[in-house]
C-alpha atoms as a PDB file:
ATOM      1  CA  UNK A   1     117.921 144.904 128.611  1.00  0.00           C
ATOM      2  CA  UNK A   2     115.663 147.092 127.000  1.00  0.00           C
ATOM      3  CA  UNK A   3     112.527 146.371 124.514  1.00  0.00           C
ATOM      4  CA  UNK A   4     110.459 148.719 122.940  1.00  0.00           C
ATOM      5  CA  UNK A   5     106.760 147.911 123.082  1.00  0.00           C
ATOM      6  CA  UNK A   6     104.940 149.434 120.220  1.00  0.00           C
ATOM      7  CA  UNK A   7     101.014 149.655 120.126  1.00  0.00           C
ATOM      8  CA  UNK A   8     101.227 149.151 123.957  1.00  0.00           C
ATOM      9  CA  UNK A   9      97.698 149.111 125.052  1.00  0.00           C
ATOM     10  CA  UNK A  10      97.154 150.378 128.736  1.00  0.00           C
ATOM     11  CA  UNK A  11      93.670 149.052 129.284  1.00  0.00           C
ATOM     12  CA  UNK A  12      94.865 144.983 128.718  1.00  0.00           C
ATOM     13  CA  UNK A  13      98.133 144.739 128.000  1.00  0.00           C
ATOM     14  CA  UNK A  14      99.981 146.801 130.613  1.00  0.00           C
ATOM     15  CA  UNK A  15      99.542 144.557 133.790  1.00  0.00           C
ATOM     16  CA  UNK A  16     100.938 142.091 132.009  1.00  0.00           C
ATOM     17  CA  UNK A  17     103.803 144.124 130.919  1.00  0.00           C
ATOM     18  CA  UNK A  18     104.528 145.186 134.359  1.00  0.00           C
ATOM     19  CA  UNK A  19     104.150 141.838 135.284  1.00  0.00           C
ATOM     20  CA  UNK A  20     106.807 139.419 133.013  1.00  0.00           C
ATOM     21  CA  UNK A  21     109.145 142.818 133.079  1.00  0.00           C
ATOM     22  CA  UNK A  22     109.962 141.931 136.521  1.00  0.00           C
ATOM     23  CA  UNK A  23     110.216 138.116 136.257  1.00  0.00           C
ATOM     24  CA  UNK A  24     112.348 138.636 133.013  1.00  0.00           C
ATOM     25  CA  UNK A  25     114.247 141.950 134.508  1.00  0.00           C
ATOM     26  CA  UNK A  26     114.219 143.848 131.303  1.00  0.00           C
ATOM     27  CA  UNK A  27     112.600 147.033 130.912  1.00  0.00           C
ATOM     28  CA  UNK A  28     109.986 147.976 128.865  1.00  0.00           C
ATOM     29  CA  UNK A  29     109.313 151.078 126.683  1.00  0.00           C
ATOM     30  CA  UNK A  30     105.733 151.478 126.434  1.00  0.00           C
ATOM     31  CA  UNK A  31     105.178 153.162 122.995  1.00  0.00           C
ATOM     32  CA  UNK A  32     101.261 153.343 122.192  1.00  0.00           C
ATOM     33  CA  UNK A  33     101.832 154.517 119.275  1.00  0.00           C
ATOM     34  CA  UNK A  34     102.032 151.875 115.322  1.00  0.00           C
ATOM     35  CA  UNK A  35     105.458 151.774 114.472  1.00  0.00           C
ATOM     36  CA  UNK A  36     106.086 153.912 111.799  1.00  0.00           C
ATOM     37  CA  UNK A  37     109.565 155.366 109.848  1.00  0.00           C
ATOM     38  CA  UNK A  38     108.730 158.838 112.301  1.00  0.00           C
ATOM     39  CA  UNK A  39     108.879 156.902 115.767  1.00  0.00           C
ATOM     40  CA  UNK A  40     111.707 154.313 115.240  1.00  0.00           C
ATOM     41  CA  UNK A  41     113.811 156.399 116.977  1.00  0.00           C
ATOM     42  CA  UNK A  42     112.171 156.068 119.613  1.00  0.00           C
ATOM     43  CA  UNK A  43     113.467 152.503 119.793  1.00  0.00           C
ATOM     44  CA  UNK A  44     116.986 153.424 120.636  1.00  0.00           C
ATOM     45  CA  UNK A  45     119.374 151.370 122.643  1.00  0.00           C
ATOM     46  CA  UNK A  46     116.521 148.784 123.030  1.00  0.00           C
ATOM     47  CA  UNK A  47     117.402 145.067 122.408  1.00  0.00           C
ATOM     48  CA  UNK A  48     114.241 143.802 120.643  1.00  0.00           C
ATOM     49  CA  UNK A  49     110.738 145.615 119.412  1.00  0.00           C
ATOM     50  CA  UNK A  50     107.639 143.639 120.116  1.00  0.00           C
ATOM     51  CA  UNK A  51     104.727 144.337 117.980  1.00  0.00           C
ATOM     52  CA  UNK A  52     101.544 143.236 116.789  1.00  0.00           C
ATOM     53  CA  UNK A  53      99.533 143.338 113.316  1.00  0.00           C
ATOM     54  CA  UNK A  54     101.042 146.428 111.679  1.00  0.00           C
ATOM     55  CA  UNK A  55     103.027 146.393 108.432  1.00  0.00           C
ATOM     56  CA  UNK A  56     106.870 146.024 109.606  1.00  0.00           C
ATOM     57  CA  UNK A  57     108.458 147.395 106.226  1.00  0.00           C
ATOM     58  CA  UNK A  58     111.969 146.980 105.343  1.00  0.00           C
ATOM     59  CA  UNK A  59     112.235 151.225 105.811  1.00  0.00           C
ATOM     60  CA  UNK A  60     111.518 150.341 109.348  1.00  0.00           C
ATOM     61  CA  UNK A  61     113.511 147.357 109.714  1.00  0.00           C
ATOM     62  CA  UNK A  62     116.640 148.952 108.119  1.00  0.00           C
ATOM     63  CA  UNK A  63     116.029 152.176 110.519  1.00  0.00           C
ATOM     64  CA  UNK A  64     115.148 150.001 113.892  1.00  0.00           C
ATOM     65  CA  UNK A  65     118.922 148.136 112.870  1.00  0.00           C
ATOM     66  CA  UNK A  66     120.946 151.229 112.541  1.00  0.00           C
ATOM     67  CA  UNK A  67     119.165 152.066 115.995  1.00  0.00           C
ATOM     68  CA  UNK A  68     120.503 149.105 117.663  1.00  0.00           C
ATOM     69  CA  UNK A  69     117.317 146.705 117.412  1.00  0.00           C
ATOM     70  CA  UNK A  70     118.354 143.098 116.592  1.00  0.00           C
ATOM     71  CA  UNK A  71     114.933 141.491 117.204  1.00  0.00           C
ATOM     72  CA  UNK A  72     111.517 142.079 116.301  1.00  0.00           C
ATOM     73  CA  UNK A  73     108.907 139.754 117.715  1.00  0.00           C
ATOM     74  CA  UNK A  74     105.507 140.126 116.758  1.00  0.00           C
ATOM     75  CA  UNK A  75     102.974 139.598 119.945  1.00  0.00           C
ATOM     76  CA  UNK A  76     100.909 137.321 117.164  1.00  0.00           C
ATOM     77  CA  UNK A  77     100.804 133.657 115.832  1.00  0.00           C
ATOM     78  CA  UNK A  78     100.592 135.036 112.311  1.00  0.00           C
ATOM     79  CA  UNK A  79     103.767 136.832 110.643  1.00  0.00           C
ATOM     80  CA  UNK A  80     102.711 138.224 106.890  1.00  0.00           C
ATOM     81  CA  UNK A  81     102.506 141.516 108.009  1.00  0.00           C
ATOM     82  CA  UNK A  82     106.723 141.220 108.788  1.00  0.00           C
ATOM     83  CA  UNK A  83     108.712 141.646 105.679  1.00  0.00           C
ATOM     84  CA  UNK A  84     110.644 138.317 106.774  1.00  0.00           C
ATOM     85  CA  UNK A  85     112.767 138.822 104.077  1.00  0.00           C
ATOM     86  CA  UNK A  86     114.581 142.048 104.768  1.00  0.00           C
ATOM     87  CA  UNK A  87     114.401 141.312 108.191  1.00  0.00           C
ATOM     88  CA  UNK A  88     116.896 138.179 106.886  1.00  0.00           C
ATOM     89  CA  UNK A  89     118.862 140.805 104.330  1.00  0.00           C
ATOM     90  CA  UNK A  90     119.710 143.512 107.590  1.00  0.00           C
ATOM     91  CA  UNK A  91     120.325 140.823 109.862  1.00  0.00           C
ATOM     92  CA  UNK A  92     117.353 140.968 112.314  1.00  0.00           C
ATOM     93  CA  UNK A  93     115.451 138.138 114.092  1.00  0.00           C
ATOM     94  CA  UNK A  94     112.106 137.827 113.560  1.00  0.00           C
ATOM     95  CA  UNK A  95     109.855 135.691 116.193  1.00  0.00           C
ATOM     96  CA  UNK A  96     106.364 135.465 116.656  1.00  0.00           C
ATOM     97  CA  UNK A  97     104.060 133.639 119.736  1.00  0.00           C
ATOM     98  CA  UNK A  98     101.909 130.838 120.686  1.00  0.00           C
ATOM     99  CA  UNK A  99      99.251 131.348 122.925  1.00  0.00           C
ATOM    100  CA  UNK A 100      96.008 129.380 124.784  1.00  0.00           C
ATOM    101  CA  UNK A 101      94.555 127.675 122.032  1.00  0.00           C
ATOM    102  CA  UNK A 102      91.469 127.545 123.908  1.00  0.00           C
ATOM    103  CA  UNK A 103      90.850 131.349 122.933  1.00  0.00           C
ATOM    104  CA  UNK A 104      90.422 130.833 119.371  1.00  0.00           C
ATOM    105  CA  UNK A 105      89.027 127.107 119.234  1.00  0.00           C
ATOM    106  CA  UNK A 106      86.511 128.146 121.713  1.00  0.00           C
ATOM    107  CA  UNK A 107      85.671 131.257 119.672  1.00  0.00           C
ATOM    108  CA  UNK A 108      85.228 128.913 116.267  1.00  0.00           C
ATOM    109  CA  UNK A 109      82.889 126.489 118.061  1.00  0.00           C
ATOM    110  CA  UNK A 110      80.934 129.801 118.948  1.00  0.00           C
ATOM    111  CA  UNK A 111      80.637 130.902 115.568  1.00  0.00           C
ATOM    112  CA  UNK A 112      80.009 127.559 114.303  1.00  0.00           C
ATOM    113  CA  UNK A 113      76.816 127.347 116.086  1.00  0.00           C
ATOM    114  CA  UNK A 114      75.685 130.770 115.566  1.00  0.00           C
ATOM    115  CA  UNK A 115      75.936 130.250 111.529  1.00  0.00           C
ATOM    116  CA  UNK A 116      73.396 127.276 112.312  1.00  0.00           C
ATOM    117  CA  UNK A 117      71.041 128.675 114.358  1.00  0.00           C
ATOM    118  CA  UNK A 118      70.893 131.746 112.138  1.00  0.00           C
ATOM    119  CA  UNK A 119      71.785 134.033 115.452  1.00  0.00           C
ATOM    120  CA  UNK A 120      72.674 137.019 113.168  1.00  0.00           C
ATOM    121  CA  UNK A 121      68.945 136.944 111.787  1.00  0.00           C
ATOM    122  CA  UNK A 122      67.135 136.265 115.387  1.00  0.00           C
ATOM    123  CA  UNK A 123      69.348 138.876 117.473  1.00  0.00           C
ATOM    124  CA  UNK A 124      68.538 141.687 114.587  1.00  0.00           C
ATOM    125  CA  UNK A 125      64.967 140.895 114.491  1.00  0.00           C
ATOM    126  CA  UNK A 126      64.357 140.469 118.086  1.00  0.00           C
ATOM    127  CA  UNK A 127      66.361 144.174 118.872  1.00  0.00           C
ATOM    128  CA  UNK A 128      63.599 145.619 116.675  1.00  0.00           C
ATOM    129  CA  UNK A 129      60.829 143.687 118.519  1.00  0.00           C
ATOM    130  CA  UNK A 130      60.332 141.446 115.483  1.00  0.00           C
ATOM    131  CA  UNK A 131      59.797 137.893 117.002  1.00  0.00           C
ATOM    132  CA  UNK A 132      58.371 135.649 114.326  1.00  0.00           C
ATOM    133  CA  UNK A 133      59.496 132.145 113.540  1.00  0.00           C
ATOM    134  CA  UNK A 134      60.029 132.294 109.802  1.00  0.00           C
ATOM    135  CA  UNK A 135      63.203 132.216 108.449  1.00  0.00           C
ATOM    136  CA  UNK A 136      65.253 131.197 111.127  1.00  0.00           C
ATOM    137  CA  UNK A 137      65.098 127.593 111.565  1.00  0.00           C
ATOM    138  CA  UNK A 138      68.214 126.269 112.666  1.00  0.00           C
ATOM    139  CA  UNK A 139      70.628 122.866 112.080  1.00  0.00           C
ATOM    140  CA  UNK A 140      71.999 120.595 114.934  1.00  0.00           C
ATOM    141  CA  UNK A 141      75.397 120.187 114.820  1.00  0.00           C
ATOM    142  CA  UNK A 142      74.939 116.750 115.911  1.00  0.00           C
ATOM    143  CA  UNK A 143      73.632 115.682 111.960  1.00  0.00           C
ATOM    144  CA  UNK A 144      75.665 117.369 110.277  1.00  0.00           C
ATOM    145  CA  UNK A 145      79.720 116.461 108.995  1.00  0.00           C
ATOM    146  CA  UNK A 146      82.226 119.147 109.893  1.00  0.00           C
ATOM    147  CA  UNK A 147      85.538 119.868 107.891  1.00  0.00           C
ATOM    148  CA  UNK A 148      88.250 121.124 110.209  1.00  0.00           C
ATOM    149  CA  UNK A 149      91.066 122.650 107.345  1.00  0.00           C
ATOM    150  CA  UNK A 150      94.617 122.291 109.387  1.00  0.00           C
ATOM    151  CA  UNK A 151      95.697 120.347 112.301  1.00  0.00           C
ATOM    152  CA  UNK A 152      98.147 122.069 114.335  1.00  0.00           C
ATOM    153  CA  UNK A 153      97.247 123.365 117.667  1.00  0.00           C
ATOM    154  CA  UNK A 154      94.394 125.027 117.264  1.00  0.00           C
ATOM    155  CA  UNK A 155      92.895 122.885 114.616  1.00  0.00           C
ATOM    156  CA  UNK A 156      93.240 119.958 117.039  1.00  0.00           C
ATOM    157  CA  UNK A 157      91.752 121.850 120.053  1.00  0.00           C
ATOM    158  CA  UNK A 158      88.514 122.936 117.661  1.00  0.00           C
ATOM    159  CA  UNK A 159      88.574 119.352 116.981  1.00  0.00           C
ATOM    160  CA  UNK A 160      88.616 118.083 120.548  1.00  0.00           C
ATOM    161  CA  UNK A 161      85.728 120.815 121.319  1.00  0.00           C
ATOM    162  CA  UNK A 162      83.677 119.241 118.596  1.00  0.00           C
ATOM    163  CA  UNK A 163      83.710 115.516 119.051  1.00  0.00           C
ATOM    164  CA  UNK A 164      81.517 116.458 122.174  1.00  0.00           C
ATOM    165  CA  UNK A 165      78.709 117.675 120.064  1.00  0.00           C
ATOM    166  CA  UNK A 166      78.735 114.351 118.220  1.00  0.00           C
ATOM    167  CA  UNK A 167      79.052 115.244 114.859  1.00  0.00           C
ATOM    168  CA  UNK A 168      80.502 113.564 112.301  1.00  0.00           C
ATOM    169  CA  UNK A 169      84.700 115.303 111.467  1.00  0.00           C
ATOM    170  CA  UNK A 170      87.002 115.235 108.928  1.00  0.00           C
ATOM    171  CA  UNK A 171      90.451 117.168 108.768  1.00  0.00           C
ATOM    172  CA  UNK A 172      92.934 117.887 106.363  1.00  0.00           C
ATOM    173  CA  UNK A 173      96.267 118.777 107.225  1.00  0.00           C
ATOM    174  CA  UNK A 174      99.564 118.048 104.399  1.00  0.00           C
ATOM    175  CA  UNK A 175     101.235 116.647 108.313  1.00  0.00           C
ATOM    176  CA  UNK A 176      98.688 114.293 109.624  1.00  0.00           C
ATOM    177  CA  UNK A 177      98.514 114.188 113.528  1.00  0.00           C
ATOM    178  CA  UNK A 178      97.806 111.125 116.202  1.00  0.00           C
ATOM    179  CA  UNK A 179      96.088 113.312 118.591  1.00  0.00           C
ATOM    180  CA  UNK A 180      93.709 114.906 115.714  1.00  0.00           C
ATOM    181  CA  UNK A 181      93.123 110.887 114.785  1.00  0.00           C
ATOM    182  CA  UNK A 182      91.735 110.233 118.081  1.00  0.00           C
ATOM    183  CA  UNK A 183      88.601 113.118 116.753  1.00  0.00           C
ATOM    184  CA  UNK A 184      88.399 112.957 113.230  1.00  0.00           C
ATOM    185  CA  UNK A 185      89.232 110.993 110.231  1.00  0.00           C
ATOM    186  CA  UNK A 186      91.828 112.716 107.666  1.00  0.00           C
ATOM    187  CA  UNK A 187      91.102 112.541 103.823  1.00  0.00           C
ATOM    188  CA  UNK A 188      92.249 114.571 100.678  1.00  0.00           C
ATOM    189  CA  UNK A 189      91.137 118.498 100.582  1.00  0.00           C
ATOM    190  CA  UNK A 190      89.094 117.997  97.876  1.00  0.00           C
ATOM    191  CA  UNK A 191      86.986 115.230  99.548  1.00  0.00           C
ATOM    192  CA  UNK A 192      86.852 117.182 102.500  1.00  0.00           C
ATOM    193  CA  UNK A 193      85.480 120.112 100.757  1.00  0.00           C
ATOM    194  CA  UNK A 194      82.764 117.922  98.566  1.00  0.00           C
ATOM    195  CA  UNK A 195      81.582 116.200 101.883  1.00  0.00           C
ATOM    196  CA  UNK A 196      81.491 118.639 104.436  1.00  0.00           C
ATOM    197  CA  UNK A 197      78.420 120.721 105.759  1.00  0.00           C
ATOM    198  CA  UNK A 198      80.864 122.556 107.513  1.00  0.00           C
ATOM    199  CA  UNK A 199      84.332 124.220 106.479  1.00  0.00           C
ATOM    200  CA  UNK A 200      86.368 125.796 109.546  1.00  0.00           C
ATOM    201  CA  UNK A 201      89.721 127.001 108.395  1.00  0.00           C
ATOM    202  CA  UNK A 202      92.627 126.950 110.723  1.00  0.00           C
ATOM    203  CA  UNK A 203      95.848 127.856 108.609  1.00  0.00           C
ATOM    204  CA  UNK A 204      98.631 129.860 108.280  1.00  0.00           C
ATOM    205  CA  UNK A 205      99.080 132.154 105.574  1.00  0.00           C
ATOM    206  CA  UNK A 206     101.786 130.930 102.986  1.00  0.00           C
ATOM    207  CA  UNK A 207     101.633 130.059  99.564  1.00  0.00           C
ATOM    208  CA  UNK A 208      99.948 127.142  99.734  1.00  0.00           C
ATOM    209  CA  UNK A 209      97.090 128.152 101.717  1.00  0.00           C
ATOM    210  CA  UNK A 210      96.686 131.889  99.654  1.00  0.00           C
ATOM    211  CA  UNK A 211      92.830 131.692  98.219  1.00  0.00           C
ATOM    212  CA  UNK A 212      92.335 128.034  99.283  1.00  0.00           C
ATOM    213  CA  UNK A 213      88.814 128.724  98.712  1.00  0.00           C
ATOM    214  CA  UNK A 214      87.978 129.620  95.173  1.00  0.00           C
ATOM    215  CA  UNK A 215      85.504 129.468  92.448  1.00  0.00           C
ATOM    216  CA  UNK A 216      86.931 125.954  91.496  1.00  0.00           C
ATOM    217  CA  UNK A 217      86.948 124.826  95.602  1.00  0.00           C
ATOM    218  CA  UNK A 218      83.452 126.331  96.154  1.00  0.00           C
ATOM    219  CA  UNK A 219      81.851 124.565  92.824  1.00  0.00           C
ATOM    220  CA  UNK A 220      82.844 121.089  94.765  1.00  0.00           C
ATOM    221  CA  UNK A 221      81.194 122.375  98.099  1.00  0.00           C
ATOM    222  CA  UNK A 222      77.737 121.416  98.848  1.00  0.00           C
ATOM    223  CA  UNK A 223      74.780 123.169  98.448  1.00  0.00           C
ATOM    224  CA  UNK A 224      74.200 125.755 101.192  1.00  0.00           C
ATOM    225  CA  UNK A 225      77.777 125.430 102.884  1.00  0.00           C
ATOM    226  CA  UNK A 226      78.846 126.872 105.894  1.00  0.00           C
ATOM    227  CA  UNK A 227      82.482 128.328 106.099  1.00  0.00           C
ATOM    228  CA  UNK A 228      84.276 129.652 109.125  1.00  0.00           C
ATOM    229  CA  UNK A 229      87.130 131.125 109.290  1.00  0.00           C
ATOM    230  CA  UNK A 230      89.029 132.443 111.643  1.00  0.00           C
ATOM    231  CA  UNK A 231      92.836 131.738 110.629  1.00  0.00           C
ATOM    232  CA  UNK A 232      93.614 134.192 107.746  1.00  0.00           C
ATOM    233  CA  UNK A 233      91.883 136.812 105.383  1.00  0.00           C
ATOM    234  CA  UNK A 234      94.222 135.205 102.426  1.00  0.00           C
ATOM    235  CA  UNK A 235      92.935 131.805 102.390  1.00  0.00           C
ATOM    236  CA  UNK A 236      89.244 132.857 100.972  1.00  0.00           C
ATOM    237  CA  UNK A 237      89.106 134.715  97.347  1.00  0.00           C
ATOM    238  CA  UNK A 238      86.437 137.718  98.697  1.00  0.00           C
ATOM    239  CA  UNK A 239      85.538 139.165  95.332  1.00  0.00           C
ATOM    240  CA  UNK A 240      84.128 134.947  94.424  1.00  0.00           C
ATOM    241  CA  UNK A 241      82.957 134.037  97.766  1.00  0.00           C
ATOM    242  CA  UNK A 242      80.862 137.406  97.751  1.00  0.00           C
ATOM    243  CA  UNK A 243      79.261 136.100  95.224  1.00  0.00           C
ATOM    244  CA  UNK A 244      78.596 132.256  96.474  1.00  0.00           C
ATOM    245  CA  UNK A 245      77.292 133.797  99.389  1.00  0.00           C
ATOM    246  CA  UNK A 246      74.956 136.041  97.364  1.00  0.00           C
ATOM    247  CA  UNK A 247      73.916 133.089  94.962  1.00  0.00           C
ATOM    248  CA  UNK A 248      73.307 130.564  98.061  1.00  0.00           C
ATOM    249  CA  UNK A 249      75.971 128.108  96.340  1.00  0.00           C
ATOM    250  CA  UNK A 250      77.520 129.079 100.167  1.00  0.00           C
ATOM    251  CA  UNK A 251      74.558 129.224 102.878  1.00  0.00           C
ATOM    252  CA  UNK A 252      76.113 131.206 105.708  1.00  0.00           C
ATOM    253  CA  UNK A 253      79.242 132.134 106.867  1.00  0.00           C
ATOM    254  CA  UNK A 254      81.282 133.311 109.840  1.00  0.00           C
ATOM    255  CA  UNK A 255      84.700 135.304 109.227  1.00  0.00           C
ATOM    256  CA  UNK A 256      86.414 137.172 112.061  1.00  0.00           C
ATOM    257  CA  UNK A 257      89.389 137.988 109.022  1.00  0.00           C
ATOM    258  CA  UNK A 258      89.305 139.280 106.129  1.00  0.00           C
ATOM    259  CA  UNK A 259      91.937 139.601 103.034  1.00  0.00           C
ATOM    260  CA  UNK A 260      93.226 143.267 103.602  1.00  0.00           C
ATOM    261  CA  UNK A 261      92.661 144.212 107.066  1.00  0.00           C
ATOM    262  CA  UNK A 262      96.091 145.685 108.212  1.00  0.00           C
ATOM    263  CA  UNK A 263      95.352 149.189 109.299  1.00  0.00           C
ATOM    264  CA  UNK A 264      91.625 148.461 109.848  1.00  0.00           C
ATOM    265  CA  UNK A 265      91.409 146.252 112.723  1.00  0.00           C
ATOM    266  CA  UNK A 266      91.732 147.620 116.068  1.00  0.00           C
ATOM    267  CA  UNK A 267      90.916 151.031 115.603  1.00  0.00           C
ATOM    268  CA  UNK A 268      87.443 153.103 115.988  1.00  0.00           C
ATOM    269  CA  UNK A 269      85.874 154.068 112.670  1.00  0.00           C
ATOM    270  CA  UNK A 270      82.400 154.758 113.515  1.00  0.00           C
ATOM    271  CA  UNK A 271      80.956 157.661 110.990  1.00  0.00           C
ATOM    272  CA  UNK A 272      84.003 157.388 108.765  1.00  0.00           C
ATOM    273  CA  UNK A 273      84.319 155.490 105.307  1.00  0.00           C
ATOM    274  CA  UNK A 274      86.491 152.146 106.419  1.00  0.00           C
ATOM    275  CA  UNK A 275      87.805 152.096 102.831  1.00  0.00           C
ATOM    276  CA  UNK A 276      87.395 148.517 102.495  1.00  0.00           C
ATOM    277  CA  UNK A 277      84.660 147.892 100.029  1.00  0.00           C
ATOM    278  CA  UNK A 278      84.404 144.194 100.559  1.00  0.00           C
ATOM    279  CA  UNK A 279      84.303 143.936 104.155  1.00  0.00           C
ATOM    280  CA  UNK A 280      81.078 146.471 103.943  1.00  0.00           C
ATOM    281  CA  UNK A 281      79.561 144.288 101.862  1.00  0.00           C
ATOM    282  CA  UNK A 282      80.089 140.967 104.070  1.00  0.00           C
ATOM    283  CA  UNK A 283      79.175 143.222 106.345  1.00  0.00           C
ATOM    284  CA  UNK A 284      75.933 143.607 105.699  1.00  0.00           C
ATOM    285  CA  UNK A 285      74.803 140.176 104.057  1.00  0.00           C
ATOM    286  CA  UNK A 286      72.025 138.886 106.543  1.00  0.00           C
ATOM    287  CA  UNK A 287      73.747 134.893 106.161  1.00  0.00           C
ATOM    288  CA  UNK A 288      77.268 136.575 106.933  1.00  0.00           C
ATOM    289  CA  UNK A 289      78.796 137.220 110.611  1.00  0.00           C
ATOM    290  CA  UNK A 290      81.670 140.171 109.997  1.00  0.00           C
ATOM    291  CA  UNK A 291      83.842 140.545 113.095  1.00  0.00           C
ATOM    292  CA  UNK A 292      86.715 142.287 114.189  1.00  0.00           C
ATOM    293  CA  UNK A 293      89.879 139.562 114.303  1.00  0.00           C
ATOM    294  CA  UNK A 294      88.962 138.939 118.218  1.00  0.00           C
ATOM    295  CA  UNK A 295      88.773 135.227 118.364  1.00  0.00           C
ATOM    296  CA  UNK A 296      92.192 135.158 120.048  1.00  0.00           C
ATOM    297  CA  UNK A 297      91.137 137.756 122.791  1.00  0.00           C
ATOM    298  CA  UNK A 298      90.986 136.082 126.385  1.00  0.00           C
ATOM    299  CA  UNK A 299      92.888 137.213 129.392  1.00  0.00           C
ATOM    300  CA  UNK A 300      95.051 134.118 128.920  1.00  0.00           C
ATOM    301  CA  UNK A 301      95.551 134.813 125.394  1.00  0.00           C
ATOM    302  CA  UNK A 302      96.788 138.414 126.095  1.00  0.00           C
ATOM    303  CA  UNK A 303      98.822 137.293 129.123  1.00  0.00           C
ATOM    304  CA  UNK A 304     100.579 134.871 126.562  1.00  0.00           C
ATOM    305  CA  UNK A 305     101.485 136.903 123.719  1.00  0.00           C
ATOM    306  CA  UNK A 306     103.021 139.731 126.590  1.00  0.00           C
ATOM    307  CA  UNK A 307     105.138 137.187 128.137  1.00  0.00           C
ATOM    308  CA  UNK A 308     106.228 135.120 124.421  1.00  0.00           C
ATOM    309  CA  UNK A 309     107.048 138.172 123.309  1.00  0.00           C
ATOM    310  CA  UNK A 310     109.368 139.454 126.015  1.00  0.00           C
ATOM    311  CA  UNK A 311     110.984 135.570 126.320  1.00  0.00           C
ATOM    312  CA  UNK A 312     111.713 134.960 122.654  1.00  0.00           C
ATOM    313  CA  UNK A 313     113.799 138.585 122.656  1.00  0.00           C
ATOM    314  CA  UNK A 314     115.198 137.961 126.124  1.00  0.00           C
ATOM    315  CA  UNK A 315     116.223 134.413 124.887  1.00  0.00           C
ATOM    316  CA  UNK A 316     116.697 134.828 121.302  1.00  0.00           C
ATOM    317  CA  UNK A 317     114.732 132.048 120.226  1.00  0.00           C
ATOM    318  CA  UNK A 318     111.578 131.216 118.205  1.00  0.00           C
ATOM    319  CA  UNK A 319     113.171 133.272 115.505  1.00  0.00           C
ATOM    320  CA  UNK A 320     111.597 132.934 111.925  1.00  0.00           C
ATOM    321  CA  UNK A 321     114.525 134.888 110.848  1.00  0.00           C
ATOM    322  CA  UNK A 322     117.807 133.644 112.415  1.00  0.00           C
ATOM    323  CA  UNK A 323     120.739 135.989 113.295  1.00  0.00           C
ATOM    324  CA  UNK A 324     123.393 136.922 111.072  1.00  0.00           C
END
């Protein structure tokens, strides 16, 4: 069997390609190139495609079918950027991967105490030899009450990191969970967002979750807020949380996504204009950490979504998208 890996990066991902090739006995394609209409062809006679966060179009899909593809799995948790729904229309299975939760739960703790202790404002100063005490006077976790926004996997595991700092959690999740009891206490959305000091989202991105935080959620927030968030761009309306953040309704926050980052994140745009208005502004806010989507990058992590990939296409399971 033959899959065609597209953005195939040779400084992380290709020892682990080599690797589960063998102990699946397929073979892989490296293609290092985004898939695009231009290089489908270059999928040819290949069982499945595995891919990452780059728009999968129906163009593509349609092409990568007449090409002999009949399963696409993306080397992510998240799917949005796979147009599911032609995928479904052509007949192609659509999977995407789990990986070490530990990567991004660890990550959100991280940023979590970083947005307390004002770390953006004391690493800045002290690079320009600026070592003065006012201004950055930090929380303790330990005082505060922290709002954990979904439940699954991650969620729990961010949940399980915190009840070590001793900190007072709540959680909302529409599927309430026995393990996540054991942390936290559940309660409605809305009292979660009117009691929290601390909102860390960990949802997918569907419908229900699309601009979860909005004028009309941030009005019931408290004072001085902090939000992480390090599930989805979708979830957070920029244009109004811009300006929460710039009002101080919303005291700090921490966001390794952002709504319209396909095509931005992972590629090297120092001296060129990014083209994303929104993220230069976050960006540059002095209460607001802007990274790159990397809370899911561990060695584990990347191990995991090489090996999920390969196994859901060699298998033909954890399809979104069954066969037709």
């Amino acid at each position: 069997m033959k899959i065609a890996a597209y953005n195939y990066r040779d400084f992380d991902e290709a020892a682990y390609f080599e690797k589960f090739a063998k102990q699946y006995q397929v073979e892989i394609i490296p293609i290092r190139e985004t898939p695009t209409v231009e290089n489908a062809s270059l999928a040819a006679g290949c069982e499945g495609v595995s891919v990452i966060t780059t728009p999968i179009t129906e163009e593509l899909i349609k092409l990568w079918k007449e090409a002999g593809v009949r399963h696409i799995s993306t080397r992510t948790i998240g799917f949005d950027h796979v147009d599911t729904e032609a995928a479904g229309r052509h007949g192609m299975a659509v999977s995407n991967v789990t990986y070490s939760t530990g990567s991004v739960a660890d990550y959100t703790v991280m940023l979590i105490l970083m947005a307390l202790r004002r770390m953006k404002s004391i690493i800045k100063r002290a690079e320009g030899m600026d070592y003065s005490l006012k201004g950055n006077i930090g929380k303790e976790i330990a005082d505060l009450t922290v709002g954990v926004v979904g439940t699954g996997k991650i969620g729990r595991h961010v949940m399980r990191n915190l009840s070590g700092f001793g900190c007072e959690i709540l959680a909302y999740d529409p599927f309430e969970n026995e393990e996540a009891k054991q942390y936290g206490t559940y309660c409605p959305l809305d009292e979660l967002f009117v009691r929290s000091d601390v909102i860390t989202f960990h949802t997918p991105a569907t419908e229900s979750s699309f601009h979860m935080v909005n004028a009309e959620s941030i009005q019931k927030m408290k004072d001085g807020v902090i939000i992480v968030n390090t599930a989805r761009g979708s979830i957070i309306d920029t244009p109004v949380f811009i300006q929460a953040l710039e009002s101080g309704k919303i005291g700090a926050a921490a966001l390794d996504v952002i709504e319209n980052e396909l095509g931005i994140f992972y590629g090297d745009y120092k001296y060129q204009v990014i083209g994303h208005r929104e993220m230069s502004i976050l960006k540059d806010l002095p209460n607001v950490l802007m990274l790159p989507h990397m809370a899911f990058y561990t060695e584990q992590a990347v191990s995991d979504m090489v090996e999920h990939s390969i196994a859901h296409i060699v298998n033909h399971d954890g399809n979104i998208v069954p066969y037709q």
